[in-house]
N, C-alpha and C. Protein backbone atom coordinates (compact mmCIF):
# COMPACT_ATOMS: atom_id res chain seq x y z
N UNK A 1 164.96 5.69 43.90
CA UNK A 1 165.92 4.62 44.05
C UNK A 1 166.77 4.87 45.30
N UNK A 2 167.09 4.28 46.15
CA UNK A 2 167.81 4.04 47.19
C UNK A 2 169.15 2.82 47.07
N UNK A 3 170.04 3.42 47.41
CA UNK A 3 171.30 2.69 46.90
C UNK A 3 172.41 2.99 48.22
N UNK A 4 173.01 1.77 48.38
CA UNK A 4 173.86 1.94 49.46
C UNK A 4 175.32 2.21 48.93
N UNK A 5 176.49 2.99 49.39
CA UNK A 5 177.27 2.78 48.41
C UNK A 5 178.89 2.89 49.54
N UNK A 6 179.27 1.56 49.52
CA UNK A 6 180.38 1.37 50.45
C UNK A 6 182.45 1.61 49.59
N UNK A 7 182.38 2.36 50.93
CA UNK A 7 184.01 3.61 51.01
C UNK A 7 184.67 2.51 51.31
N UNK A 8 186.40 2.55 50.93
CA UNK A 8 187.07 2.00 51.16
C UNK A 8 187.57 2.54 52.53
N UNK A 9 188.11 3.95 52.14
CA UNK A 9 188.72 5.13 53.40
C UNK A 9 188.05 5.32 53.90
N UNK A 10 188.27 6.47 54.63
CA UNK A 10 187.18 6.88 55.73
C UNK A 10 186.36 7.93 55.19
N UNK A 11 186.66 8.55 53.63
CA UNK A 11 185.33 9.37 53.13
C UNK A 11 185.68 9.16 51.99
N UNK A 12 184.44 9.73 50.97
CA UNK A 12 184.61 10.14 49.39
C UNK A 12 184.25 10.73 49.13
N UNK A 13 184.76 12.40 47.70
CA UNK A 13 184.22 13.33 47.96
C UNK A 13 182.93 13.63 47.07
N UNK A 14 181.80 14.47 47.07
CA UNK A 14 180.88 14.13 46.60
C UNK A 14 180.88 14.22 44.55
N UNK A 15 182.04 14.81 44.86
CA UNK A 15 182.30 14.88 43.09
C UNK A 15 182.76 13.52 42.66
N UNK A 16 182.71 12.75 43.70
CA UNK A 16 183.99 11.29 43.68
C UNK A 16 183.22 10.52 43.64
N UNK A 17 181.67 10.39 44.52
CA UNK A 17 181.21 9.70 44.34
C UNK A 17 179.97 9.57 43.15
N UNK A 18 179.86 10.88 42.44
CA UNK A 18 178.51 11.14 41.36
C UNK A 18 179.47 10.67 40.13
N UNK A 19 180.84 10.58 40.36
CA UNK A 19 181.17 10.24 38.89
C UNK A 19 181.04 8.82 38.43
N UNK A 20 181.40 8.30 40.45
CA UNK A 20 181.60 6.48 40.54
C UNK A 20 179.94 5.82 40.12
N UNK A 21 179.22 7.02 40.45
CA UNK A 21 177.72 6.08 40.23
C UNK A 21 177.30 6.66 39.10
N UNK A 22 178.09 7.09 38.26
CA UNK A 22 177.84 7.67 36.63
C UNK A 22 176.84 8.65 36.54
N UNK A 23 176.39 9.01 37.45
CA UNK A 23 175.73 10.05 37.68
C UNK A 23 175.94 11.69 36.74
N UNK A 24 177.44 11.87 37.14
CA UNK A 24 178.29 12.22 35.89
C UNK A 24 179.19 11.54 34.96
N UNK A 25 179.50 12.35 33.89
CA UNK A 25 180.78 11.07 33.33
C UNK A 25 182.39 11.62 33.66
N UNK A 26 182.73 12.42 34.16
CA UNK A 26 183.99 13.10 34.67
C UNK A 26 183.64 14.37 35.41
N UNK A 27 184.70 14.29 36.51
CA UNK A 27 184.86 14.96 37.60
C UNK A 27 184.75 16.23 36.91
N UNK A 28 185.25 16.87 35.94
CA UNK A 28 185.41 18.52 35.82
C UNK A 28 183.60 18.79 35.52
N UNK A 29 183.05 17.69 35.40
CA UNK A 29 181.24 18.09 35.52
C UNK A 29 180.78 18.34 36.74
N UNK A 30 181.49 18.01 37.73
CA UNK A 30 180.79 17.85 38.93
C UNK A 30 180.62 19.35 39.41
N UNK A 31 181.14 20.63 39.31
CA UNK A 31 180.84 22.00 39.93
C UNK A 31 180.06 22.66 38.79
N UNK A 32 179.53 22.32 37.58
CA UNK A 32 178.15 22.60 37.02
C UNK A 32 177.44 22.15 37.19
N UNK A 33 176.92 20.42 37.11
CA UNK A 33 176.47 19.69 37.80
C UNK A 33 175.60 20.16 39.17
N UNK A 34 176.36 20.24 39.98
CA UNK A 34 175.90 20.78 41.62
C UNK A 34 175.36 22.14 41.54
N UNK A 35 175.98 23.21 40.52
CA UNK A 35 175.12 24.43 40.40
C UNK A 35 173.98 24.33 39.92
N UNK A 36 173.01 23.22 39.30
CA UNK A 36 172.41 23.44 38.51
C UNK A 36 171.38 22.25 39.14
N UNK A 37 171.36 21.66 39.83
CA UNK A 37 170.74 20.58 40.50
C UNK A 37 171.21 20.91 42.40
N UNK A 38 170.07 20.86 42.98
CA UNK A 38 169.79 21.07 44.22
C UNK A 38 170.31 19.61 44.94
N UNK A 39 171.17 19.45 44.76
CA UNK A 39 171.81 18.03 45.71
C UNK A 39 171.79 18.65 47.17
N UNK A 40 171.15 17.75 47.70
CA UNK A 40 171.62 17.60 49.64
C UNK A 40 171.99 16.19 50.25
N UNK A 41 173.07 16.78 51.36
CA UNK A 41 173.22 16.13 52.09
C UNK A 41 173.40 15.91 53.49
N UNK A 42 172.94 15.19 53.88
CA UNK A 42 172.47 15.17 55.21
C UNK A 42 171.37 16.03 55.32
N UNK A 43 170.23 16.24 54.50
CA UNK A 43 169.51 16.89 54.40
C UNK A 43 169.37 18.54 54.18
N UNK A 44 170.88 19.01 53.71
CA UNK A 44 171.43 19.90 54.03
C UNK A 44 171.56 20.50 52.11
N UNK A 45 171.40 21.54 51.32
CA UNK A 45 171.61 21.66 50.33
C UNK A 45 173.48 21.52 50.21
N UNK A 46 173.89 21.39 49.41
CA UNK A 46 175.66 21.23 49.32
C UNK A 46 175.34 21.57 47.70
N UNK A 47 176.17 22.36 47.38
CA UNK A 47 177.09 22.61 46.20
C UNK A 47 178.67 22.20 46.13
N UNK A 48 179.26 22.08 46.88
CA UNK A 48 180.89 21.78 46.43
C UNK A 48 180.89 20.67 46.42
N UNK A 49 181.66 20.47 45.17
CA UNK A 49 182.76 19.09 44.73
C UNK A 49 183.27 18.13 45.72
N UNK A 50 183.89 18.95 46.79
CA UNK A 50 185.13 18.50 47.34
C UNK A 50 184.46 18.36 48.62
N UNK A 51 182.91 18.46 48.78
CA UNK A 51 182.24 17.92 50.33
C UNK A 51 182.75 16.55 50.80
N UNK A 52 183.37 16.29 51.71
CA UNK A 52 183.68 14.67 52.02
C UNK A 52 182.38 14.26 52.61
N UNK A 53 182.59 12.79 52.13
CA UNK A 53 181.52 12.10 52.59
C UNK A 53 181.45 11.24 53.43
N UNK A 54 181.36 10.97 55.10
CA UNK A 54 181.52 9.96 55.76
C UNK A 54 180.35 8.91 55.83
N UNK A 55 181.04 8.09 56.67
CA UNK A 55 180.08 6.64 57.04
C UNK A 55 179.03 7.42 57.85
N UNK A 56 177.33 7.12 57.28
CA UNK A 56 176.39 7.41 57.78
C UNK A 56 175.62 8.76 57.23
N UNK A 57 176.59 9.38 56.38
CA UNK A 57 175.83 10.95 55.27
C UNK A 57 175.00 9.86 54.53
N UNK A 58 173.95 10.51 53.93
CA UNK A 58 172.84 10.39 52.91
C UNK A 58 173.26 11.53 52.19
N UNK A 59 173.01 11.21 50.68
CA UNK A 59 173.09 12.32 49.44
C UNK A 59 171.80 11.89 48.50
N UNK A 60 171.02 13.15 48.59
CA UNK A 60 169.66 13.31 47.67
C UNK A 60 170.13 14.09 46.61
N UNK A 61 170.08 13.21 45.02
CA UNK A 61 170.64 13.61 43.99
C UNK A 61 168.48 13.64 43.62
N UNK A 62 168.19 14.78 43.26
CA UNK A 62 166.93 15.17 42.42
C UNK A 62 166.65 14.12 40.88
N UNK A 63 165.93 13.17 40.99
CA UNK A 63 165.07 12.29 39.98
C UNK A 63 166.99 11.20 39.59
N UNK A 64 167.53 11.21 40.49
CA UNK A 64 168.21 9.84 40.46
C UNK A 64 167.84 9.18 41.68
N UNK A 65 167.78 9.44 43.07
CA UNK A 65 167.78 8.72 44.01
C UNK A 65 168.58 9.38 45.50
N UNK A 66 168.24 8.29 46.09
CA UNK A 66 169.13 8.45 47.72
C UNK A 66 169.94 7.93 47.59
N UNK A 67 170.82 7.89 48.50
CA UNK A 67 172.16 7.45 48.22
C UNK A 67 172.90 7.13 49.90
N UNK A 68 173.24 6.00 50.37
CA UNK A 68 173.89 5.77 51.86
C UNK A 68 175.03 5.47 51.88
N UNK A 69 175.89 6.37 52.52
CA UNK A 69 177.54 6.29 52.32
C UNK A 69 177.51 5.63 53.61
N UNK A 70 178.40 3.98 53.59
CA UNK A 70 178.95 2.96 54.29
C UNK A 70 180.70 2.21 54.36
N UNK A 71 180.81 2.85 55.80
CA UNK A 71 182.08 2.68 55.33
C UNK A 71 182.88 0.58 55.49
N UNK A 72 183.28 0.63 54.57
CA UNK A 72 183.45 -1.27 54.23
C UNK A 72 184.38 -1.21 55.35
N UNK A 73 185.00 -0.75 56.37
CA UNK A 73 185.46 -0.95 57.84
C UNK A 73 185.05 -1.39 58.76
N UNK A 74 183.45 -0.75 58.77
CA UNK A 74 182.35 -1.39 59.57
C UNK A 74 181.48 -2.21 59.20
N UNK A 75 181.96 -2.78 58.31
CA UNK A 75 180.84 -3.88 57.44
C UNK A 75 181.55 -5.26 58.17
């Protein structure tokens, strides 16, 4: 699945955005979560919570999907 998913600010952090796409159901999941599932971004493995996410990162969540962070500034 490929999903675009548009920021108000200028980032969101990646614990911010797995909770918004229910991915998790609350933030205090998100640093087991990431230990336990190989998330990357920008093609890059990431474990922390608190990675910001700008306009133009991709996040590969393992058997949910891609994911394109857009910021609604440049829309």
């Amino acid at each position: 699945m490929k999903k675009e998913i548009v920021i108000d600010g200028p980032y969101i952090t990646l614990g911010q955005m797995l909770k918004e796409e229910s991915i998790i159901s609350s933030g205090g999941q998100a640093k087991w979560f990431l230990k336990e599932t190989a998330v990357e971004v920008n093609n890059e493995p990431e474990d922390r919570r608190g990675k910001k996410l700008y306009d133009g990162d991709t996040v590969s969540v393992p058997d949910v999907g891609l994911f394109f962070i857009r910021s609604k500034q440049d829309s």
